[in-house]
Protein backbone atom coordinates (compact mmCIF):
# COMPACT_ATOMS: atom_id res chain seq x y z
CA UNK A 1 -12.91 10.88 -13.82
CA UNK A 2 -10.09 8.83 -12.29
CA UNK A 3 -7.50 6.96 -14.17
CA UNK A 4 -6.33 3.46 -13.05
CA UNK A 5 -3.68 1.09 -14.16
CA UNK A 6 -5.21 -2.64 -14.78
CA UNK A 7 -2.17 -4.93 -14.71
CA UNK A 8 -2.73 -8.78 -16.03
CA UNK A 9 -0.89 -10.69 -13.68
CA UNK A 10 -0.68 -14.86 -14.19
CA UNK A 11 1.98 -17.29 -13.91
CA UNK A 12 3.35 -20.83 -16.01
CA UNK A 13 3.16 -22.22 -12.69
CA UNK A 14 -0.41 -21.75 -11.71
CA UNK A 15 -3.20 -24.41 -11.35
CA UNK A 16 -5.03 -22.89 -14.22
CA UNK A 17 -2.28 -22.65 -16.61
CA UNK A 18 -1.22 -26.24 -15.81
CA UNK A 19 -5.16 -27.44 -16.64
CA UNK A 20 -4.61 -24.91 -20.01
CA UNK A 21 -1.44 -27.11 -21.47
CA UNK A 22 -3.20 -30.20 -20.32
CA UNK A 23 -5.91 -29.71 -22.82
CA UNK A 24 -6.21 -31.11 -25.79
CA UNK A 25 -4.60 -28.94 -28.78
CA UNK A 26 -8.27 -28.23 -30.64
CA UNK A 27 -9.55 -27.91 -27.08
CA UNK A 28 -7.40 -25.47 -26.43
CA UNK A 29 -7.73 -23.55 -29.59
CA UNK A 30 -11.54 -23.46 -29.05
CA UNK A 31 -10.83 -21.94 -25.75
CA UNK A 32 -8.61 -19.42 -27.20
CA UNK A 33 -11.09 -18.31 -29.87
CA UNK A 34 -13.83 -18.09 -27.22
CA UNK A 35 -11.56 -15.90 -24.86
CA UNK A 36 -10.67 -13.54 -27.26
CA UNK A 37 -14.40 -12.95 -28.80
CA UNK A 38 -15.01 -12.62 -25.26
CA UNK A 39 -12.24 -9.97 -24.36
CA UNK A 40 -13.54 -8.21 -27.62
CA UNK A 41 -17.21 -7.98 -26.28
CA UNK A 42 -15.32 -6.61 -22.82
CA UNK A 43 -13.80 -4.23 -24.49
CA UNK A 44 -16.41 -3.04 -26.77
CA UNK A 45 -19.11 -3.35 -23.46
CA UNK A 46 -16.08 -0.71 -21.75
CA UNK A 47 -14.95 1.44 -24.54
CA UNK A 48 -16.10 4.48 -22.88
CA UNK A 49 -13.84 3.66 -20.03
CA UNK A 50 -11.19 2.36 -21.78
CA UNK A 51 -7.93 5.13 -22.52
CA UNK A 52 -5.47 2.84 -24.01
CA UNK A 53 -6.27 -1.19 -24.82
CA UNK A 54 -2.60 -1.48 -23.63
CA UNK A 55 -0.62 -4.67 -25.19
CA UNK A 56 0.64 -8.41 -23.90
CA UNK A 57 3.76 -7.80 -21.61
CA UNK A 58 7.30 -9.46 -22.82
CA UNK A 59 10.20 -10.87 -21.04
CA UNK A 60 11.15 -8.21 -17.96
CA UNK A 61 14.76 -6.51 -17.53
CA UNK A 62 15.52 -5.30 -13.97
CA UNK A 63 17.64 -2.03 -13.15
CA UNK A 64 18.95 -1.12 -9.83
CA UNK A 65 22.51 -0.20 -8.26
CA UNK A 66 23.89 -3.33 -9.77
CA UNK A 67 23.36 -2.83 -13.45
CA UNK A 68 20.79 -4.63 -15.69
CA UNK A 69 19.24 -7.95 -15.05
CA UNK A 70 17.25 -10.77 -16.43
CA UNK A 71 14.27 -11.18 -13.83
CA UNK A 72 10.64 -12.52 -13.85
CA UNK A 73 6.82 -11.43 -12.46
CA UNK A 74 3.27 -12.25 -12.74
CA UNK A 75 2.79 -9.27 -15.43
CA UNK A 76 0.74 -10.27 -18.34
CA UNK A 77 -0.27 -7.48 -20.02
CA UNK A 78 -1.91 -4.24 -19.07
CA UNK A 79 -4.91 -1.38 -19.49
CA UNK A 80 -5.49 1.57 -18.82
CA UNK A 81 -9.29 2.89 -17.77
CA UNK A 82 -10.88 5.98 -16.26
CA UNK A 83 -13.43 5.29 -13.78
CA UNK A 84 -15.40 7.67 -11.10
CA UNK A 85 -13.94 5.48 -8.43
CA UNK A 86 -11.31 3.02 -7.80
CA UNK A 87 -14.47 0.21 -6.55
CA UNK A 88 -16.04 1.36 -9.79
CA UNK A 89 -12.72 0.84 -11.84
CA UNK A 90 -12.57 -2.98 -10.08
CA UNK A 91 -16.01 -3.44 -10.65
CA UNK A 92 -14.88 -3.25 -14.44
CA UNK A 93 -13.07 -6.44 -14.33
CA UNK A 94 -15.49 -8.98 -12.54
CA UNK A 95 -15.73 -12.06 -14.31
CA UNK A 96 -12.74 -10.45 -17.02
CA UNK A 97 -11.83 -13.29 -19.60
CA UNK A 98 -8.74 -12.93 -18.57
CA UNK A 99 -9.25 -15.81 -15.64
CA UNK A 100 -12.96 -16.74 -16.35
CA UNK A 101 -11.93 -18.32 -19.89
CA UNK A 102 -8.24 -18.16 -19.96
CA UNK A 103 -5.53 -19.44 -17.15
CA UNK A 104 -4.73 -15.78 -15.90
CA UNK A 105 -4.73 -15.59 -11.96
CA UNK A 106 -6.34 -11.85 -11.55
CA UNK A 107 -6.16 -8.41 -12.42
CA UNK A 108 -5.12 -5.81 -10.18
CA UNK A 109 -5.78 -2.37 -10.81
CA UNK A 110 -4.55 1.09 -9.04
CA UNK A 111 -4.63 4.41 -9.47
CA UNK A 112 -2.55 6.77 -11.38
CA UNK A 113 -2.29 9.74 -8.74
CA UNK A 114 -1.20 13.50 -10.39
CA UNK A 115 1.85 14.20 -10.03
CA UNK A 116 3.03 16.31 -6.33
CA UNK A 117 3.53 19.92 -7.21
CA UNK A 118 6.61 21.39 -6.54
């Protein structure tokens, strides 16, 4: 089996997230409650696959030549899976809560290649 990094990726600015905090507040909180039963039946329907549930991502520091740095992405929140192949590790994700119920954009998901031997 293959291993593959699933990264959340959305943004504040985003159609969907704009139609999310136009919602009415029990609206939303319906929403909420029916995208996170739903993530819990995706992760229970995967739990074979799944190595680590991974977390919600934070605020992101940047490093380079300069020194440290305040800077933003698209990162939500991550997972880590093992799949036979990298279509079969994508395949995991159609239809994820993460966009069909809340305003996420997509998931994108790669491969964690061994290391090069020296």
């Amino acid at each position: 089996m293959k291993r593959f990094l699933a990264i959340y990726l959305g943004s504040l600015e985003s159609a969907a997230f704009k139609q999310w905090n136009a919602m009415g507040e029990a609206e939303r909180r319906e929403r909420q409650r029916a995208g996170m039963e739903a993530w819990m039946r995706w992760g229970n329907e995967h739990v074979k696959s799944i190595v680590d549930t991974g977390t919600p991502l934070g605020k992101t520091k940047r490093v380079d030549a300069s020194g440290v740095s305040n800077t933003k992405n698209m990162m939500t929140g991550y997972v880590i899976i093992e799949a036979e192949s990298h279509e079969a590790a994508a395949r995991l994700f159609a239809n994820h809560p993460h966009f069909s119920i809340f305003p996420g954009e997509s998931v994108e998901i790669m491969e964690c290649l061994p290391l090069p031997k020296m």
